[in-house]
C-alpha atoms as a PDB file:
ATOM      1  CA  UNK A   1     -86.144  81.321  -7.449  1.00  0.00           C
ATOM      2  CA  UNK A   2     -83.872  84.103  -6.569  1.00  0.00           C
ATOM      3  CA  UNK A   3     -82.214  85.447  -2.761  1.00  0.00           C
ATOM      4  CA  UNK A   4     -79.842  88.203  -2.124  1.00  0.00           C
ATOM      5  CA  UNK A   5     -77.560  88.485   1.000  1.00  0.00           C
ATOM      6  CA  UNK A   6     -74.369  89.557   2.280  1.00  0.00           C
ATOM      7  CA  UNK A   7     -72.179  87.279   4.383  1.00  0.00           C
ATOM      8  CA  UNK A   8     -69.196  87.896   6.736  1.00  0.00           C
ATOM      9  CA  UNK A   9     -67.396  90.904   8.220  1.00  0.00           C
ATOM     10  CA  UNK A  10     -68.880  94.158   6.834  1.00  0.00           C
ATOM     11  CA  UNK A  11     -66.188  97.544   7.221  1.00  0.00           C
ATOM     12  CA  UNK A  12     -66.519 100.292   9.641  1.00  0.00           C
ATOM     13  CA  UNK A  13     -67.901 103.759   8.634  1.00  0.00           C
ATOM     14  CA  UNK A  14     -65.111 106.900   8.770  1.00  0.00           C
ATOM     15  CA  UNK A  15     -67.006 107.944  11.528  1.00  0.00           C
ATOM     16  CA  UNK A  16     -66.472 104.550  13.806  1.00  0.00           C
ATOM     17  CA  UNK A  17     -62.853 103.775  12.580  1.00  0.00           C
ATOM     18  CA  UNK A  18     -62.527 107.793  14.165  1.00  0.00           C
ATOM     19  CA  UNK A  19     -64.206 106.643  17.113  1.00  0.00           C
ATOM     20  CA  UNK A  20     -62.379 103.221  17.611  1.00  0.00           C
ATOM     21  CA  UNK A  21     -58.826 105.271  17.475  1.00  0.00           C
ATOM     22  CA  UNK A  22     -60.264 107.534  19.943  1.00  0.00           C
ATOM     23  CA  UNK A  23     -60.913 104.444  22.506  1.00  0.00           C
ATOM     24  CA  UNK A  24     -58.125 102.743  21.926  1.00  0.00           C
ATOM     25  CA  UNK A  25     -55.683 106.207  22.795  1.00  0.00           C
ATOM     26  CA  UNK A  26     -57.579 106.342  26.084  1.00  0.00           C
ATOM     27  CA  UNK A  27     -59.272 109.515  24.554  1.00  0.00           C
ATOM     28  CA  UNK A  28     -62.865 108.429  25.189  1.00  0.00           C
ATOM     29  CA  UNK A  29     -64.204 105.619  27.501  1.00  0.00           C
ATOM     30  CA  UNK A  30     -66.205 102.691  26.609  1.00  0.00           C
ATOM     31  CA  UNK A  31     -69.522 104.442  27.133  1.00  0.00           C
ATOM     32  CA  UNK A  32     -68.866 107.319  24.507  1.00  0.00           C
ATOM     33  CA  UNK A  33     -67.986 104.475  22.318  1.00  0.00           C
ATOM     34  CA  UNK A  34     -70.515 101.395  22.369  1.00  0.00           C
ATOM     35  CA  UNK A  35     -73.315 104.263  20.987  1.00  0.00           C
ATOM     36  CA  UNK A  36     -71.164 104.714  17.967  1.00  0.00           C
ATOM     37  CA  UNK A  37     -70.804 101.404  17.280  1.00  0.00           C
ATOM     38  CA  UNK A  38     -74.432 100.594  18.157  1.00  0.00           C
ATOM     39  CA  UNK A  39     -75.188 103.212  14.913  1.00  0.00           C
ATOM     40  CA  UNK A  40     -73.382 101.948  12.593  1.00  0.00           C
ATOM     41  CA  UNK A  41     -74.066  98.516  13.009  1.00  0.00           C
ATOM     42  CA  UNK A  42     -78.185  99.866  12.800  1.00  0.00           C
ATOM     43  CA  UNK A  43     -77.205 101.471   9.507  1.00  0.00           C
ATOM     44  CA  UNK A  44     -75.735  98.624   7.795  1.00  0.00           C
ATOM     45  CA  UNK A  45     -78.645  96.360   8.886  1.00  0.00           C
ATOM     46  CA  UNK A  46     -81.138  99.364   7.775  1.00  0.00           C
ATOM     47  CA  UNK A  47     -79.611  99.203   4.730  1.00  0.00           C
ATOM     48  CA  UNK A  48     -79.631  95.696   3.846  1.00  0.00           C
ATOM     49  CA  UNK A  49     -83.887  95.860   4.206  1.00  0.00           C
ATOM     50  CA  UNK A  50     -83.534  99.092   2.241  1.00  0.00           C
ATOM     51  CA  UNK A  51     -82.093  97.059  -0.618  1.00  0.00           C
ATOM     52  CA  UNK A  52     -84.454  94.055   0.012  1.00  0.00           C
ATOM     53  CA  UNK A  53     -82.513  91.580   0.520  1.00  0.00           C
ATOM     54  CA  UNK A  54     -83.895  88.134   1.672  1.00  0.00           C
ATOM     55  CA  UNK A  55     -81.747  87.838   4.619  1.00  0.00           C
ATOM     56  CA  UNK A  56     -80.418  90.333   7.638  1.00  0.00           C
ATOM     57  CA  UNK A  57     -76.870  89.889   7.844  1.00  0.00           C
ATOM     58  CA  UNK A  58     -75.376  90.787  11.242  1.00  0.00           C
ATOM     59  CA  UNK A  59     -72.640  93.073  10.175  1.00  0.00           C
ATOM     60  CA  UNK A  60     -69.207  91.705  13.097  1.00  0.00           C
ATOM     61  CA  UNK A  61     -68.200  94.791  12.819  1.00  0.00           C
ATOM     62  CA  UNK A  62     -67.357  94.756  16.474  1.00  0.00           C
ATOM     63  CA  UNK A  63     -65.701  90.947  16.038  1.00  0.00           C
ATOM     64  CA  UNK A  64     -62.432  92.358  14.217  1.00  0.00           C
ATOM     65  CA  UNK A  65     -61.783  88.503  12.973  1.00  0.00           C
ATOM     66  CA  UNK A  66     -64.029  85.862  13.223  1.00  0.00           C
ATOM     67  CA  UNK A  67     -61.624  83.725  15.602  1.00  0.00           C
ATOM     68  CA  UNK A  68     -61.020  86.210  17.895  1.00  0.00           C
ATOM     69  CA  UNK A  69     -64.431  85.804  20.019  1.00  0.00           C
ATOM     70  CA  UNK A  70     -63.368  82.969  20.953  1.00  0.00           C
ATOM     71  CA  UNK A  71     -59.805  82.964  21.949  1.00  0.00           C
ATOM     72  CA  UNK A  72     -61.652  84.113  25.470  1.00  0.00           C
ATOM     73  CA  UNK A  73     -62.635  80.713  25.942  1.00  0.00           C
ATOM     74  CA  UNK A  74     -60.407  78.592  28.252  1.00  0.00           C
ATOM     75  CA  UNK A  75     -57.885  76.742  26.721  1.00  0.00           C
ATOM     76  CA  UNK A  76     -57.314  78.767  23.649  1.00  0.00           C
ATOM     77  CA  UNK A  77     -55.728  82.321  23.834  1.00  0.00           C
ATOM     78  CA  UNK A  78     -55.587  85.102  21.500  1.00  0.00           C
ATOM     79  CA  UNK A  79     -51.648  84.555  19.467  1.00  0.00           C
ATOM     80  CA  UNK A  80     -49.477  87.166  17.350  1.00  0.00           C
ATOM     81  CA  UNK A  81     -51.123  88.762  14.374  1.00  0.00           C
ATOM     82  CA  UNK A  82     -51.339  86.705  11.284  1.00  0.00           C
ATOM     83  CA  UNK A  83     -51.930  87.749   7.554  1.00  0.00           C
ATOM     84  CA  UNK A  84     -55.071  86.471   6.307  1.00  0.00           C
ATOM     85  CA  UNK A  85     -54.608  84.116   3.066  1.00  0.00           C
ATOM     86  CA  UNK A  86     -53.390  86.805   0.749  1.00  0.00           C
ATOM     87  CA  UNK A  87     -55.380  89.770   1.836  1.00  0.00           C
ATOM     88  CA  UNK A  88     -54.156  93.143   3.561  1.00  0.00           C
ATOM     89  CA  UNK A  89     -55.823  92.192   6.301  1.00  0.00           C
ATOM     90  CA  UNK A  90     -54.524  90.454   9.522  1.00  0.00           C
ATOM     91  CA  UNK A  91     -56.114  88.366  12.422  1.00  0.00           C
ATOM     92  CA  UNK A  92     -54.882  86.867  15.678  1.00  0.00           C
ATOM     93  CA  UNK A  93     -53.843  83.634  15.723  1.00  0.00           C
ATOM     94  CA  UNK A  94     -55.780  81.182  17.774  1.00  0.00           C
ATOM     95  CA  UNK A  95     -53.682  78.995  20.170  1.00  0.00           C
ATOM     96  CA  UNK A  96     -55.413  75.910  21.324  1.00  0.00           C
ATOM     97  CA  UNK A  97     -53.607  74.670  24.835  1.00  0.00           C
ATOM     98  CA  UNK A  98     -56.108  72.710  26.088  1.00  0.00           C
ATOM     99  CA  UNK A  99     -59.279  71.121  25.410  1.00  0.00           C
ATOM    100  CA  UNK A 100     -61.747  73.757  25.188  1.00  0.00           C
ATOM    101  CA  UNK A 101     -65.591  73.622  26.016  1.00  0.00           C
ATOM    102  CA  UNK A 102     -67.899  76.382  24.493  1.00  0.00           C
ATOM    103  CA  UNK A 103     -69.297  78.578  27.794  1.00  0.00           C
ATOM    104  CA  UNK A 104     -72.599  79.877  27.321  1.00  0.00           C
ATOM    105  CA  UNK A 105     -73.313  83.335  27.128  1.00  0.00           C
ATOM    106  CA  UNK A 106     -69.888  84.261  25.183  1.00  0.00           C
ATOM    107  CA  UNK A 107     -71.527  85.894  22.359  1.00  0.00           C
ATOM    108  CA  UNK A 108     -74.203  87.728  23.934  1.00  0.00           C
ATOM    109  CA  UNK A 109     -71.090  90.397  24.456  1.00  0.00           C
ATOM    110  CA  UNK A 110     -70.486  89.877  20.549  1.00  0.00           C
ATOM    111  CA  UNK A 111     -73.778  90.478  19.087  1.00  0.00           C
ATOM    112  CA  UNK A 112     -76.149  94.111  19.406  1.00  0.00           C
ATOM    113  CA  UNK A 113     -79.144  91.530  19.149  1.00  0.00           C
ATOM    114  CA  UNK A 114     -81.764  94.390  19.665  1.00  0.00           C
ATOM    115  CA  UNK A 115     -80.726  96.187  16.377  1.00  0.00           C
ATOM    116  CA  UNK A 116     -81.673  93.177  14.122  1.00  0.00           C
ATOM    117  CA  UNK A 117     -85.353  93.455  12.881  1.00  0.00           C
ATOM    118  CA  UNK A 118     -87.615  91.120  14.747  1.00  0.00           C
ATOM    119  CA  UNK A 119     -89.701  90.266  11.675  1.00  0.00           C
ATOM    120  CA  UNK A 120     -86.098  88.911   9.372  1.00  0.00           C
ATOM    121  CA  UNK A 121     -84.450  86.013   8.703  1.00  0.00           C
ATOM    122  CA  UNK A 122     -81.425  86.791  10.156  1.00  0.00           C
ATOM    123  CA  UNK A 123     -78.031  85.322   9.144  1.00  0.00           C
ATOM    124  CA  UNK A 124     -74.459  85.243  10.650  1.00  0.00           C
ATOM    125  CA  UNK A 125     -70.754  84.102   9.634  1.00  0.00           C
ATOM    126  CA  UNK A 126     -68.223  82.048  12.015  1.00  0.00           C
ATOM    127  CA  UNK A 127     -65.174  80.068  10.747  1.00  0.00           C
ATOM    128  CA  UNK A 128     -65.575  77.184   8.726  1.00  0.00           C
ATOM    129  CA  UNK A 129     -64.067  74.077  11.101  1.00  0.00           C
ATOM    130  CA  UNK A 130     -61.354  73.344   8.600  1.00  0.00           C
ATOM    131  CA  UNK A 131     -60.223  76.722   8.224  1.00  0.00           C
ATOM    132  CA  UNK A 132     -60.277  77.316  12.115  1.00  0.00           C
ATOM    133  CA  UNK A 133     -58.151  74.192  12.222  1.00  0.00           C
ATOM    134  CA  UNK A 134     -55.656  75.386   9.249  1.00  0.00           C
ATOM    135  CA  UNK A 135     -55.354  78.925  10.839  1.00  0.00           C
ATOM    136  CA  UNK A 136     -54.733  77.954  14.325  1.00  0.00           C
ATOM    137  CA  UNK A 137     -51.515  76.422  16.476  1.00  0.00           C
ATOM    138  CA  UNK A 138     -52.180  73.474  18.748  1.00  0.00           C
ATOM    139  CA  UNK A 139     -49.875  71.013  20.250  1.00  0.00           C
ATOM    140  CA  UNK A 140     -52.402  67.469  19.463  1.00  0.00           C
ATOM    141  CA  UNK A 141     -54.269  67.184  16.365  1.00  0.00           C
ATOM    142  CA  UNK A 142     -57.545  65.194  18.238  1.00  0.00           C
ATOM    143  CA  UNK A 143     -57.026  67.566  21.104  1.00  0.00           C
ATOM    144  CA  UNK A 144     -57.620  70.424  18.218  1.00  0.00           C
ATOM    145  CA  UNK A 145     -60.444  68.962  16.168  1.00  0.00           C
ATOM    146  CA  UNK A 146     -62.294  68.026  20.013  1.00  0.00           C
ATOM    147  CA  UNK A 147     -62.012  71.907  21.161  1.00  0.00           C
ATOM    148  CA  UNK A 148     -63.084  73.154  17.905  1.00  0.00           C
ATOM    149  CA  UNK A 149     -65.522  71.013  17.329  1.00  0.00           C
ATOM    150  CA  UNK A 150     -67.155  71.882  20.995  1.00  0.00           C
ATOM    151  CA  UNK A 151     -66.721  75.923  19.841  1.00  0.00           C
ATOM    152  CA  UNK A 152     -68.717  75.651  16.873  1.00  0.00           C
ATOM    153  CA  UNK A 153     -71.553  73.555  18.092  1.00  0.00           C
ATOM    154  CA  UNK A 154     -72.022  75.771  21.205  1.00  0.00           C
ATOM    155  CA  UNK A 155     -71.693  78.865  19.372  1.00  0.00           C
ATOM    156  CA  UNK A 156     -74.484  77.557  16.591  1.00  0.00           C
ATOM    157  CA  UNK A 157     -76.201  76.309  19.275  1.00  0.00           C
ATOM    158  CA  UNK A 158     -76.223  79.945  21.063  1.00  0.00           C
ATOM    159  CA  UNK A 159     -77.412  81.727  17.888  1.00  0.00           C
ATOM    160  CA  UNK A 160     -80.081  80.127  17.300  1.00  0.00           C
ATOM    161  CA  UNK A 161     -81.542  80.243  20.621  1.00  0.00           C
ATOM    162  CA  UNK A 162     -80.697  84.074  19.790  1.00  0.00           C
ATOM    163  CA  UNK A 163     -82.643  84.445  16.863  1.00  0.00           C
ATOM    164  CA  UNK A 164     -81.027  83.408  13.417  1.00  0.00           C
ATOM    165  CA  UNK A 165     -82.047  81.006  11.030  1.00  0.00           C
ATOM    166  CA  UNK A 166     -79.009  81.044   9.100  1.00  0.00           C
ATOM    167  CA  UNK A 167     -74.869  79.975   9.655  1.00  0.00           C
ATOM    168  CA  UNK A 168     -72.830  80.733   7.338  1.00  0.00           C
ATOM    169  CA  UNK A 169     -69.348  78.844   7.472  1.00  0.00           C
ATOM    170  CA  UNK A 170     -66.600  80.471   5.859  1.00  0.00           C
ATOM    171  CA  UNK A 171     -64.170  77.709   4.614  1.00  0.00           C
ATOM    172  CA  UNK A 172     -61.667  79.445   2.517  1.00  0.00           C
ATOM    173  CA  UNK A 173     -58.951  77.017   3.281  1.00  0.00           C
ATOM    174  CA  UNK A 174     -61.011  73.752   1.412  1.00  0.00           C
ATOM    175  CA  UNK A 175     -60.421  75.998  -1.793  1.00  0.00           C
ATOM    176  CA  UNK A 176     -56.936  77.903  -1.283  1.00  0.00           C
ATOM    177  CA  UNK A 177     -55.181  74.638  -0.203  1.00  0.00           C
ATOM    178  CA  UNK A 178     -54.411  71.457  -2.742  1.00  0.00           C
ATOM    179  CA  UNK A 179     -53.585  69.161   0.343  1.00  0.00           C
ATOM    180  CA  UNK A 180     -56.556  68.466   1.945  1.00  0.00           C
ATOM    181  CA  UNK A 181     -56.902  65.731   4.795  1.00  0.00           C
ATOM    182  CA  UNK A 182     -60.480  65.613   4.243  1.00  0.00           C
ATOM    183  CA  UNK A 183     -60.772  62.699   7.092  1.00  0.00           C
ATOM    184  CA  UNK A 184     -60.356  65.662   9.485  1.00  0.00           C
ATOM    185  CA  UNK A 185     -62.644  67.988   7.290  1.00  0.00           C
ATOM    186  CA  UNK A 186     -65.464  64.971   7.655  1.00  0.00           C
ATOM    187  CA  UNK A 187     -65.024  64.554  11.348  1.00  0.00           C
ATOM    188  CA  UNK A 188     -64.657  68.487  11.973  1.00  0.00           C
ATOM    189  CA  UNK A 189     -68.005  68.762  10.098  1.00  0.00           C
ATOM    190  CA  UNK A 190     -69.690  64.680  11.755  1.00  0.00           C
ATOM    191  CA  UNK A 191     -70.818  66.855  15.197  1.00  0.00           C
ATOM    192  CA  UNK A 192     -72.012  69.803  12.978  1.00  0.00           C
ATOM    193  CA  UNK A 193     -74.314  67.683  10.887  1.00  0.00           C
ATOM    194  CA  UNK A 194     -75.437  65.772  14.007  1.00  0.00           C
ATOM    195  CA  UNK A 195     -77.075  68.610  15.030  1.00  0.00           C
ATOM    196  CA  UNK A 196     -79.113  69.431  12.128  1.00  0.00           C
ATOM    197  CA  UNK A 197     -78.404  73.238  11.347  1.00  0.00           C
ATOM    198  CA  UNK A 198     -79.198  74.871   8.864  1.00  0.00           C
ATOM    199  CA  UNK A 199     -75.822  76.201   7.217  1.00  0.00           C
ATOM    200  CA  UNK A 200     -74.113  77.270   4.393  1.00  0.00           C
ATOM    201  CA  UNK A 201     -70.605  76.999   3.448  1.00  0.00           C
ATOM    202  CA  UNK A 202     -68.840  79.767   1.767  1.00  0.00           C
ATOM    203  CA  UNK A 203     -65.538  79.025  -0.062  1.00  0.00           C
ATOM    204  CA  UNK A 204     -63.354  81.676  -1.788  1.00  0.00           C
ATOM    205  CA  UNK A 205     -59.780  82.564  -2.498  1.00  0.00           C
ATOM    206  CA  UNK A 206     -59.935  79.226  -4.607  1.00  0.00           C
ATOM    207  CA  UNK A 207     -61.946  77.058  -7.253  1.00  0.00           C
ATOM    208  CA  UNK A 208     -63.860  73.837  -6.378  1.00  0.00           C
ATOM    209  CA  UNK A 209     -62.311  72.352  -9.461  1.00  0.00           C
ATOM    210  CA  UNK A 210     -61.563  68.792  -8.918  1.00  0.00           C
ATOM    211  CA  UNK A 211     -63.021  68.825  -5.195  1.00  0.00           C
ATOM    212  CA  UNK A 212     -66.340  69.451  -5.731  1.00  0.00           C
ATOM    213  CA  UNK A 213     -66.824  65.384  -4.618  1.00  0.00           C
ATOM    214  CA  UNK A 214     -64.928  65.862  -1.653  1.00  0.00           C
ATOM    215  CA  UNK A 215     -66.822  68.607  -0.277  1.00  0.00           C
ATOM    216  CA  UNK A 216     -70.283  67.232  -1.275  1.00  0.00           C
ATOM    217  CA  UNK A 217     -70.515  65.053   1.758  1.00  0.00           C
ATOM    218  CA  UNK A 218     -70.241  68.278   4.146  1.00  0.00           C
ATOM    219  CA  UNK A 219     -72.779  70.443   2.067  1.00  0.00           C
ATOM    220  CA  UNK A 220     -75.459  71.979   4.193  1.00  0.00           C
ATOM    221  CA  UNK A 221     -78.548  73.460   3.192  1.00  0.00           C
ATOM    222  CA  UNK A 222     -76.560  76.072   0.677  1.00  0.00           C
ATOM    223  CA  UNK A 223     -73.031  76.058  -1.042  1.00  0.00           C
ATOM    224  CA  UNK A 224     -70.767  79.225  -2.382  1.00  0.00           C
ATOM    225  CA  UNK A 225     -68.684  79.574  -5.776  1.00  0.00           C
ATOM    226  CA  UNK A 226     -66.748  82.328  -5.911  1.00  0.00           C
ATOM    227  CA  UNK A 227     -66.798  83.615  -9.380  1.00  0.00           C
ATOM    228  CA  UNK A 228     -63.760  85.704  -9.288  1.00  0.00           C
ATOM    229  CA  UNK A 229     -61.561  82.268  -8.419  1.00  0.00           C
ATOM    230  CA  UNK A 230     -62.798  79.938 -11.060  1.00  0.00           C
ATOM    231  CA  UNK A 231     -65.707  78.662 -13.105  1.00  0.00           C
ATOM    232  CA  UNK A 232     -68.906  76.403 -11.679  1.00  0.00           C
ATOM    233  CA  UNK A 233     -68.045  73.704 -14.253  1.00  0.00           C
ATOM    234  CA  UNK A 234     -67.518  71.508 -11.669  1.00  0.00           C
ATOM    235  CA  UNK A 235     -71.265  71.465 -10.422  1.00  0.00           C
ATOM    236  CA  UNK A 236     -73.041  70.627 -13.664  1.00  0.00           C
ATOM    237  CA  UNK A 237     -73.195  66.994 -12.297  1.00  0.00           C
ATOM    238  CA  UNK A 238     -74.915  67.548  -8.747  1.00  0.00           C
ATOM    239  CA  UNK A 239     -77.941  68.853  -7.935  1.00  0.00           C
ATOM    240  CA  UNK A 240     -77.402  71.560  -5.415  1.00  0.00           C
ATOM    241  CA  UNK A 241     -80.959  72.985  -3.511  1.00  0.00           C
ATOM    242  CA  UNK A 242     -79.259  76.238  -3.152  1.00  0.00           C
ATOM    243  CA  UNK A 243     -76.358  77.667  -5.020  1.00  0.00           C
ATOM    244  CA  UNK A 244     -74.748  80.945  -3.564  1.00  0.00           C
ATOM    245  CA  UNK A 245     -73.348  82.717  -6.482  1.00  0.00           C
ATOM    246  CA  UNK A 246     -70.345  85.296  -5.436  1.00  0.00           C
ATOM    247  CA  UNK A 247     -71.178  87.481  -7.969  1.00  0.00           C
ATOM    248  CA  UNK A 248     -69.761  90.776  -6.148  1.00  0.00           C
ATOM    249  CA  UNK A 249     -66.458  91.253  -5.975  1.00  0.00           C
ATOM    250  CA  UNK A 250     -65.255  92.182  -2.073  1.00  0.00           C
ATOM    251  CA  UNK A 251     -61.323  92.786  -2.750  1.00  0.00           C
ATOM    252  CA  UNK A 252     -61.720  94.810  -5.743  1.00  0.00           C
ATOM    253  CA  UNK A 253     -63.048  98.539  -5.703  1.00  0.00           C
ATOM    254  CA  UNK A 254     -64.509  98.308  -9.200  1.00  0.00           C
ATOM    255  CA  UNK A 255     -68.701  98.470  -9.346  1.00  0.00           C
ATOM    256  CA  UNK A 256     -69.668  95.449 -11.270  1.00  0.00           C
ATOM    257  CA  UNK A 257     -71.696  95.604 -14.737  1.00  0.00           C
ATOM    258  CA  UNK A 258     -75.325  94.441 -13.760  1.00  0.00           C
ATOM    259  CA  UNK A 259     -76.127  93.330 -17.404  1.00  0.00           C
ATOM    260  CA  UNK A 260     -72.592  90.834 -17.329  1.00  0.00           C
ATOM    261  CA  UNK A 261     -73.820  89.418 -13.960  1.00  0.00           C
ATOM    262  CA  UNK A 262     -77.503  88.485 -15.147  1.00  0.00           C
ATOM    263  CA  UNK A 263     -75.663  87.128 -18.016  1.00  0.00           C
ATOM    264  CA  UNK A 264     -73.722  84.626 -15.687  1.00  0.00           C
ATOM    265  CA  UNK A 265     -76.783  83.997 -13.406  1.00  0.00           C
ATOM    266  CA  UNK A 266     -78.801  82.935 -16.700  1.00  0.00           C
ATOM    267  CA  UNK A 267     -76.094  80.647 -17.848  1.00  0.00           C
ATOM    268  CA  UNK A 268     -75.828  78.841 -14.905  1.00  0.00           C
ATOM    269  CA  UNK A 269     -79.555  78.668 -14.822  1.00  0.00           C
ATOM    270  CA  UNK A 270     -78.799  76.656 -18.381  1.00  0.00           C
ATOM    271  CA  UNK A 271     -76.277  74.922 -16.748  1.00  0.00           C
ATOM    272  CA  UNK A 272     -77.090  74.133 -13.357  1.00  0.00           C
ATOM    273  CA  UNK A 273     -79.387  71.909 -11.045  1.00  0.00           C
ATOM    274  CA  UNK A 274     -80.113  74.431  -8.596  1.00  0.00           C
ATOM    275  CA  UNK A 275     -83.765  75.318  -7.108  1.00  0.00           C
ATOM    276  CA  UNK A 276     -82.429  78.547  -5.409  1.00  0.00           C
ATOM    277  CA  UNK A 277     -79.860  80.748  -6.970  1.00  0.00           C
ATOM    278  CA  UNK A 278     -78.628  83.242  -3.924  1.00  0.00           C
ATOM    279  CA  UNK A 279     -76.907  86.428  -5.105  1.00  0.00           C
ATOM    280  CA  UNK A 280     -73.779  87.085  -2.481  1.00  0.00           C
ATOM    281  CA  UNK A 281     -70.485  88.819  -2.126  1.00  0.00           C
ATOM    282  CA  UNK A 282     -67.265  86.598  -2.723  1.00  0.00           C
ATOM    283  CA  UNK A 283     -66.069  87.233   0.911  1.00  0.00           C
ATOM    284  CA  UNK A 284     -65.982  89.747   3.665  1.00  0.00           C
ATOM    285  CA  UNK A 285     -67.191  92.975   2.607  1.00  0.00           C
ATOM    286  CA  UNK A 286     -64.148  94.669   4.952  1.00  0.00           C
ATOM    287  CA  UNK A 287     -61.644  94.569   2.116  1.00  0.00           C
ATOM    288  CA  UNK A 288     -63.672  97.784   0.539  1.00  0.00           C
ATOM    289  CA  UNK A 289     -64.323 101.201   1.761  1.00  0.00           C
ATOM    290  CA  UNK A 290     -67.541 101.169   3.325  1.00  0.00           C
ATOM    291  CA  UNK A 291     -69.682 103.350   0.808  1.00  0.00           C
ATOM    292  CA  UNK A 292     -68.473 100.773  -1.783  1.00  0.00           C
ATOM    293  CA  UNK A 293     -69.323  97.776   0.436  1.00  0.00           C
ATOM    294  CA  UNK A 294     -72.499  99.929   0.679  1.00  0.00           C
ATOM    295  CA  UNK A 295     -73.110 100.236  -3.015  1.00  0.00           C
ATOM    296  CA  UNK A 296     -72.155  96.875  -3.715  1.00  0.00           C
ATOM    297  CA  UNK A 297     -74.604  95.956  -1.259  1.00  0.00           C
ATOM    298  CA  UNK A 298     -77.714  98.160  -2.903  1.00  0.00           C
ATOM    299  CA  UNK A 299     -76.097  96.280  -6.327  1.00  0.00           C
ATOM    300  CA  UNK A 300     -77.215  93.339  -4.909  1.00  0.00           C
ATOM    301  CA  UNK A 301     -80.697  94.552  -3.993  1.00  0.00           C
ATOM    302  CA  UNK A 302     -81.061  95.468  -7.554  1.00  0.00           C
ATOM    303  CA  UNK A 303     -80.213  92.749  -9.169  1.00  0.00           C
ATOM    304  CA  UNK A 304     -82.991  90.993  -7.236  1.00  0.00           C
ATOM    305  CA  UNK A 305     -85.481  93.080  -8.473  1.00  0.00           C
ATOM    306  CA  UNK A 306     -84.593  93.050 -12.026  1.00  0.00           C
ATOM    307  CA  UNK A 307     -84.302  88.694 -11.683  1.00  0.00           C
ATOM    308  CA  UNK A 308     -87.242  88.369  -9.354  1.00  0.00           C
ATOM    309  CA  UNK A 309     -89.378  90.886 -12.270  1.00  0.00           C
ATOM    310  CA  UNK A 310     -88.698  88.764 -14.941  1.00  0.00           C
ATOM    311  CA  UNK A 311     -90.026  84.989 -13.829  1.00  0.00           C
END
């Protein structure tokens, strides 16, 4: 059985980044703004059913990073402006001070919940616990793990009494980083799995080479390989339920050659113990322009077709 989605941060239109200058030089107010933002956010959902894809990703495009809702909370604040990994892009830094508690209502602000389409499965990123851990300051480890652990829960906890069906955790530091304390990674992830959700953990910007045991005690309901930073080798010994192939390349500009990608998805049909394959992008779509995030996107659609005709 074959999906399709897109996960994380998807890149403004020419029209909003226009727009966004324009508010932040004072030259508009909020209330020119929020309907500009409110249409391109409908367009990139509209265009996601458009291509047929199984899921309705909400786009962030308001959320600049995926930390920095949060660094309103009390106890964290918003730091200095940090290079992601090895991308061009930045994000703040969160600083945890305190022990933080998640406050209800924080991502009502966050989210244009009317736009999604009432009769989806809807689907949204956050940060991965590890990687909120790895990319934050604090002055106690437990003090850390406690506040971030509280954030995630009551965030989860928030969207699904909001509507979606589907987290997706983006945990590129399990991947990019050889020195893993994966005691923290299993307590980080202990409260997560408590609860039940239903999540998927996207990892990129590395290879699960040699850690694919490690990280099969934290594996939710669905689990990422980014093809463009290794091989799946690693997998051909678990059974996965649903394997999230990264088969569309978000940093690079270049359209990818439909025929060469069902050749990958039928080898690791061969290869793999999977039920569901999921067709995805390797990481946020915000890297690209956004009519080649948009392309990639209808790539995506079409590659479901072609898979979905031939069962």
């Amino acid at each position: 059985m074959y999906e399709a989605c897109i996960t994380g941060i998807f890149p403004r239109d020419d029209r909003l980044i226009r727009t966004w200058k324009d508010l932040e030089w004072e030259r508009i107010g909020i209330k020119d703004f929020i309907p500009d933002l409110r249409r391109n956010i409908k367009e990139v959902i509209e265009l996601q059913q458009k291509a047929g894809l199984t899921y309705v990703d909400y786009p962030q495009i308001e959320w600049h990073d995926l930390f920095r809702p949060f660094t309103a909370l009390d106890g964290i604040k918003m730091g200095p402006l940090t290079r992601f990994f090895e991308t061009n892009t930045f994000y703040r830094r969160p600083i945890i001070h305190d022990v933080v508690r998640y406050e209800y209502g924080l991502l009502y602000d966050y989210i244009q919940r009317d736009l999604m389409p009432p009769d989806a499965k809807w689907k949204i990123s956050l940060p991965g616990p590890y990687t909120f851990l790895k990319l934050s300051s604090y002055r106690e480890l437990d003090e850390a793990i406690v506040s971030i652990s509280n954030i995630l829960v009551g965030a989860v906890n928030e969207l699904m009494e909001l509507g979606f069906t589907i987290i997706d955790l983006h945990e590129p530091a399990l991947v990019y980083y050889e020195d893993i304390d994966w005691d923290v990674v299993y307590q980080l992830y202990r409260s997560i799995k408590k609860e039940g959700y239903n999540y998927w953990i996207y990892l990129y910007f590395g290879s699960i080479d040699r850690k694919i045991s490690r990280l099969r005690p934290i594996i939710g309901d669905g689990l990422s390989v980014d093809l463009f930073s290794g091989g799946y080798s690693a997998l051909e010994t678990y059974d996965i339920n649903r394997l999230i192939l990264g088969v569309v390349d978000a940093e690079n500009t270049h359209m990818e050659n439909i025929e060469r990608i069902k050749n990958v998805i039928s080898d690791s049909e061969k290869r793999l113990a999977t039920s569901i394959i999921v067709l995805s992008n390797n990481t946020h779509m915000e890297y690209l322009p956004y009519d080649v995030a948009v392309e990639k996107m209808m790539l995506l659609g079409k590659l479901l077709d072609d898979l979905s005709a031939s069962q």
